[in-house]
Protein backbone atom coordinates (compact mmCIF):
# COMPACT_ATOMS: atom_id res chain seq x y z
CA UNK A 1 0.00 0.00 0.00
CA UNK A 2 1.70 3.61 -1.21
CA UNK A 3 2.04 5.76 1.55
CA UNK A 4 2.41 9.49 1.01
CA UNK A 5 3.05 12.54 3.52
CA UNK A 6 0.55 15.20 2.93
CA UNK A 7 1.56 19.32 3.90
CA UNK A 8 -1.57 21.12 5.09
CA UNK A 9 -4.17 19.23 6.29
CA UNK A 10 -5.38 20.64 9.92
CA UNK A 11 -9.17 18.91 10.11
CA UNK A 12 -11.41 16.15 9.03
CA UNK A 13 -12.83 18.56 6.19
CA UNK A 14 -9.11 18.13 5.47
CA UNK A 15 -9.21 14.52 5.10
CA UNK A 16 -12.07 14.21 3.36
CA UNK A 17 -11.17 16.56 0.60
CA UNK A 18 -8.20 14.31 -0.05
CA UNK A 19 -9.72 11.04 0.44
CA UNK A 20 -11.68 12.34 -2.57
CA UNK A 21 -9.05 13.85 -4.64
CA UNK A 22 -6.98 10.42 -4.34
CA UNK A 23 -10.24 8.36 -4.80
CA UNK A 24 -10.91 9.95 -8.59
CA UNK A 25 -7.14 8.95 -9.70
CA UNK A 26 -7.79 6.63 -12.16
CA UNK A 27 -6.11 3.17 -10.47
CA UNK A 28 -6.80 4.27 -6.80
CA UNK A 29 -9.01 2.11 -4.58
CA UNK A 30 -9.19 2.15 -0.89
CA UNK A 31 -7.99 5.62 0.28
CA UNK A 32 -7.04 6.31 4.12
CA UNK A 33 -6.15 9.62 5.54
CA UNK A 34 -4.60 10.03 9.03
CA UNK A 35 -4.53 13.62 10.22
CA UNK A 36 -2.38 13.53 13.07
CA UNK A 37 0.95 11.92 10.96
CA UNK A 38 -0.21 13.54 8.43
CA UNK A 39 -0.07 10.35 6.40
CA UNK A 40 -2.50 8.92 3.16
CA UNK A 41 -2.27 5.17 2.12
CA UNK A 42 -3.72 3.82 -0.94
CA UNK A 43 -4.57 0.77 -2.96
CA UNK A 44 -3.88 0.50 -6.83
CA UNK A 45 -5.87 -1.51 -8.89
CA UNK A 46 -3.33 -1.28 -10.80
CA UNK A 47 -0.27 0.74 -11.32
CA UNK A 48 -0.42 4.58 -10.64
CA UNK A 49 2.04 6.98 -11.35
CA UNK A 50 3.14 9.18 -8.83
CA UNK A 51 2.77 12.47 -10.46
CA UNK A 52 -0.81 11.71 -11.16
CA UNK A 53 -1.35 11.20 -7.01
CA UNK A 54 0.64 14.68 -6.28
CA UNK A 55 -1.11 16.31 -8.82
CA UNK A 56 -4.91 15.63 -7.41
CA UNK A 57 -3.51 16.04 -3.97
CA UNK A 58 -2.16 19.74 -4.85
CA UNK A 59 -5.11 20.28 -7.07
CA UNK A 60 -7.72 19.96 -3.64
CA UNK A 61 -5.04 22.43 -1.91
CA UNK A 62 -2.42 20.81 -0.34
CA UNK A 63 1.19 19.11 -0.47
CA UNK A 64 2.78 15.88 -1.15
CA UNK A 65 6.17 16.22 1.36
């Protein structure tokens, strides 16, 4: 399961904005957010570039550390 540090998030209308923004990358399947580390996980379907997971994440307003 990816694991990716995530800059800006300080509530749950954090988490769910990114737990959607990861969910509509095409590949991504089970999303989980944890807001105190900071930290989303991920399943892929199958394999999903990088770029594409930054990019949604920066696109709902926040960084990928």
């Amino acid at each position: 399961m990816p694991t990716i540090h995530i800059l800006g998030m300080t509530c749950q209308h954090c988490v769910v904005a990114v737990e959607e923004a990861l969910g509509r990358v095409d590949g991504v399947t089970d999303v989980e957010v944890d807001l105190d580390s900071g930290m989303a996980s991920y399943s892929e379907e199958k394999r999903v570039d990088l770029a594409e997971v930054r990019r949604a994440v920066e696109e709902a307003g926040y960084k990928v550390a």
